[in-house]
Protein backbone atom coordinates (compact mmCIF):
# COMPACT_ATOMS: atom_id res chain seq x y z
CA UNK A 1 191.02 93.68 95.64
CA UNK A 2 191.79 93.48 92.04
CA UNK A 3 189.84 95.43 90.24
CA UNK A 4 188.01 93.97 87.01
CA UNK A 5 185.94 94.86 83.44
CA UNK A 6 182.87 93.12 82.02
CA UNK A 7 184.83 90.97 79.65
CA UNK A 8 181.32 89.86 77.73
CA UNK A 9 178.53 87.66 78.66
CA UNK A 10 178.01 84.51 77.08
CA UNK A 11 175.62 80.99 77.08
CA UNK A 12 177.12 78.17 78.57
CA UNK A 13 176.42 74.35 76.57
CA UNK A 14 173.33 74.26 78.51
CA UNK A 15 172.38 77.92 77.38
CA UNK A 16 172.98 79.61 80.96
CA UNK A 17 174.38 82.72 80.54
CA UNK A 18 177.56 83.69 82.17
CA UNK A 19 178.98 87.18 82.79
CA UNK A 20 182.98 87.52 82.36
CA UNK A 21 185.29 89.43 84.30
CA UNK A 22 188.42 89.91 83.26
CA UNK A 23 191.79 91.18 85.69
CA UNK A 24 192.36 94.70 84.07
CA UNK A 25 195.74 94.66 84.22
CA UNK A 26 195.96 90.87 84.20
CA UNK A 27 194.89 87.33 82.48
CA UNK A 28 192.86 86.08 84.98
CA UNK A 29 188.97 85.94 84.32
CA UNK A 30 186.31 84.64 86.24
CA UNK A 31 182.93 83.76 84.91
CA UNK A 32 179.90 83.86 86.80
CA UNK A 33 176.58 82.23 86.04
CA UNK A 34 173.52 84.67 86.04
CA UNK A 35 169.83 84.64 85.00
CA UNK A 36 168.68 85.72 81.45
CA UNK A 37 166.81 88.81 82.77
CA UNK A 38 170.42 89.58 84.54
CA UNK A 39 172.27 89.26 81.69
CA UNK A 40 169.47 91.15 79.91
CA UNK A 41 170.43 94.03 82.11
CA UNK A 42 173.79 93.92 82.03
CA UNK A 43 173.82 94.00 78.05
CA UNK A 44 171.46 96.97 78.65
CA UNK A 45 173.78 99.01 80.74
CA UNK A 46 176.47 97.99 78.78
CA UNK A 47 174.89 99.30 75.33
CA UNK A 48 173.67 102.19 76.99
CA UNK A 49 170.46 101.69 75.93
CA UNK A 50 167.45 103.06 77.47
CA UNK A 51 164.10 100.86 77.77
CA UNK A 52 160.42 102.37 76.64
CA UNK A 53 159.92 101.86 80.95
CA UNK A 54 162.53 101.59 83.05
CA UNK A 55 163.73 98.08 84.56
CA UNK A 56 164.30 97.45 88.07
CA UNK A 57 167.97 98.10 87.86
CA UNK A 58 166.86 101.42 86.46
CA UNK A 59 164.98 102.19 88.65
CA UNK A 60 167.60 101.27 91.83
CA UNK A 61 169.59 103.47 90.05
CA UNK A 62 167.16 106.43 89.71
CA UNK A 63 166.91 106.29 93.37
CA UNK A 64 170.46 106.41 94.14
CA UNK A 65 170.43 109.29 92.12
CA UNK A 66 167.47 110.66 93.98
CA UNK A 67 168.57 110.48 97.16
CA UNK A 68 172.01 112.33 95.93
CA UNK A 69 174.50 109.02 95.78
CA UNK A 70 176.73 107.54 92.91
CA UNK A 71 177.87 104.06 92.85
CA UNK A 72 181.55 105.03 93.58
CA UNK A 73 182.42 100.57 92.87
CA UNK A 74 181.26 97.32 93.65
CA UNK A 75 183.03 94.29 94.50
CA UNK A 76 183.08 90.64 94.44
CA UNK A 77 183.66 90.02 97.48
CA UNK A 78 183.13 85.86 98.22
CA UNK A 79 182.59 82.86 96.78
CA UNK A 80 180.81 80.27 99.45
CA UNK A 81 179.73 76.87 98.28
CA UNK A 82 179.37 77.87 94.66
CA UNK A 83 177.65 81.13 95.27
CA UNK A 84 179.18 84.54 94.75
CA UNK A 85 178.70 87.71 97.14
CA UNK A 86 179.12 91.29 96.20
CA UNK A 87 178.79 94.59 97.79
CA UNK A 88 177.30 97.85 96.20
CA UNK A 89 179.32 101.02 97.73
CA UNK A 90 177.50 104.29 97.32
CA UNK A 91 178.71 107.62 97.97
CA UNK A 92 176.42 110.50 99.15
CA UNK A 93 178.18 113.35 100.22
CA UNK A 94 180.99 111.87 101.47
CA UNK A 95 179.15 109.44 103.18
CA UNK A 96 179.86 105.37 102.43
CA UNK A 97 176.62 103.58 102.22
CA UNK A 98 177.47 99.59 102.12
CA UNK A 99 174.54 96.89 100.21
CA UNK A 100 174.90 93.34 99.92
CA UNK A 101 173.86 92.23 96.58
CA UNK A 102 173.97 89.70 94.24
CA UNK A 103 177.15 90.28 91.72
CA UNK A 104 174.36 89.97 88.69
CA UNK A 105 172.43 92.77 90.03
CA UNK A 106 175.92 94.75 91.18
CA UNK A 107 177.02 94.77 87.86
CA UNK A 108 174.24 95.51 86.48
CA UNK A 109 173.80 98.21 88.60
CA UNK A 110 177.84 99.66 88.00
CA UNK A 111 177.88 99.40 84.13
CA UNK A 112 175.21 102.31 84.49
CA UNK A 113 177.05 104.00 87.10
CA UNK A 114 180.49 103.46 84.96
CA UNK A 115 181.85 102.74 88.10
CA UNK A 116 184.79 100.22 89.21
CA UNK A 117 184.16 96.63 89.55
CA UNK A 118 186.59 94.61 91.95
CA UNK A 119 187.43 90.91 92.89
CA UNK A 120 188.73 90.13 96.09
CA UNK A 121 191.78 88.16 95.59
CA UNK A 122 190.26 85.23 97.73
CA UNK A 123 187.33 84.91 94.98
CA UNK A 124 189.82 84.57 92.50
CA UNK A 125 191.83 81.89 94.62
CA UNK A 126 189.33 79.81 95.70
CA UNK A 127 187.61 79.59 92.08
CA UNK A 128 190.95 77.98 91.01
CA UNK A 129 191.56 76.01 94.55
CA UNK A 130 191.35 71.89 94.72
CA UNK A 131 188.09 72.13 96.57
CA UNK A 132 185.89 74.57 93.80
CA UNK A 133 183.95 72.10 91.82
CA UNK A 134 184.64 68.79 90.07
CA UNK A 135 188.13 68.32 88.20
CA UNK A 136 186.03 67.58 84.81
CA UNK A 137 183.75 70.95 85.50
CA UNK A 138 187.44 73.08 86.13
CA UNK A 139 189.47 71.71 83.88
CA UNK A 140 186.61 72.38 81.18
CA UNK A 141 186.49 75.50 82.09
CA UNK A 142 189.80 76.33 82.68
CA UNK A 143 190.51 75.18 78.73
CA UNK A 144 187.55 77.53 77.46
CA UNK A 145 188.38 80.67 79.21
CA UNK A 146 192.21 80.09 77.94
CA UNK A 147 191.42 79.82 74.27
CA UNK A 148 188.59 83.12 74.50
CA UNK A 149 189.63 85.32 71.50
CA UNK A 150 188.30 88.60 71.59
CA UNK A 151 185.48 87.06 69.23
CA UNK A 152 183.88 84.83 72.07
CA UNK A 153 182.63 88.16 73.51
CA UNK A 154 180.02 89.25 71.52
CA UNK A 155 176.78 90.56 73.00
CA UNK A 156 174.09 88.14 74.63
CA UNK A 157 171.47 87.48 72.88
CA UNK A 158 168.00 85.70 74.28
């Protein structure tokens, strides 16, 4: 596992926003498409910002906290015909409580936890293997996410 930050989210040409993780103590960065009410929420946790009601990733977290658990990480775990996996791990007491999620809705859920995001290696590898995608779609992408300045990650806006 390597473990990862939220880099930014941003809108793809077709307005699609896309969260960015970046290697912490690396270059690597690997974007993931999302919905807008996704990205919404991330921005949210991110800003630490609390809604008038809360939002459903609010509220998963209020019942972690209920039930006595922390998001101790989560992790990016696949990558299977262009879909990402991700697991939420919770700790309560001491004991290790596994959910499969969307990444979206992991991260969403960490960035109000503050807890550690991680990519398995094999995400990162097959997102830059022959078979991932078109050679146009990669090797567009693969120029953007070279030339990101700190500047392309400003905060999503709807």
């Amino acid at each position: 596992m390597v473990e990862v930050n939220v880099a930014g989210l941003m809108l793809d040409s077709s307005n699609m926003p896309v969260v960015l993780l970046r290697e912490k103590n690396g270059e690597r960065v690997l974007p993931i498409w999302i919905g807008p009410m996704e990205a919404m929420a991330i921005q949210t946790g991110l800003e630490n910002t609390t809604p008038a009601r809360p939002m459903s990733h609010d509220l998963i977290c209020s019942v972690i906290r209920g039930m006595g658990g922390v998001v101790s990480s989560i992790e990016v775990n696949d990558l299977k015909d262009d879909t990402f996996f991700a697991l939420v791990h919770i700790d309560r007491g001491g004991e290790n409580i596994v959910i499969d999620s969307r990444p979206s809705d992991a991260i969403a859920i960490s960035v109000r936890f503050n807890s550690k995001i991680f990519v398995a290696v094999e995400v990162f590898d097959k997102m830059h293997s022959p078979d991932s995608g078109s050679k146009a779609e990669k090797d567009k992408w693969a120029e953007l996410l070279e030339n990101l300045g700190p500047e392309a990650f400003g905060k999503y806006k709807m």
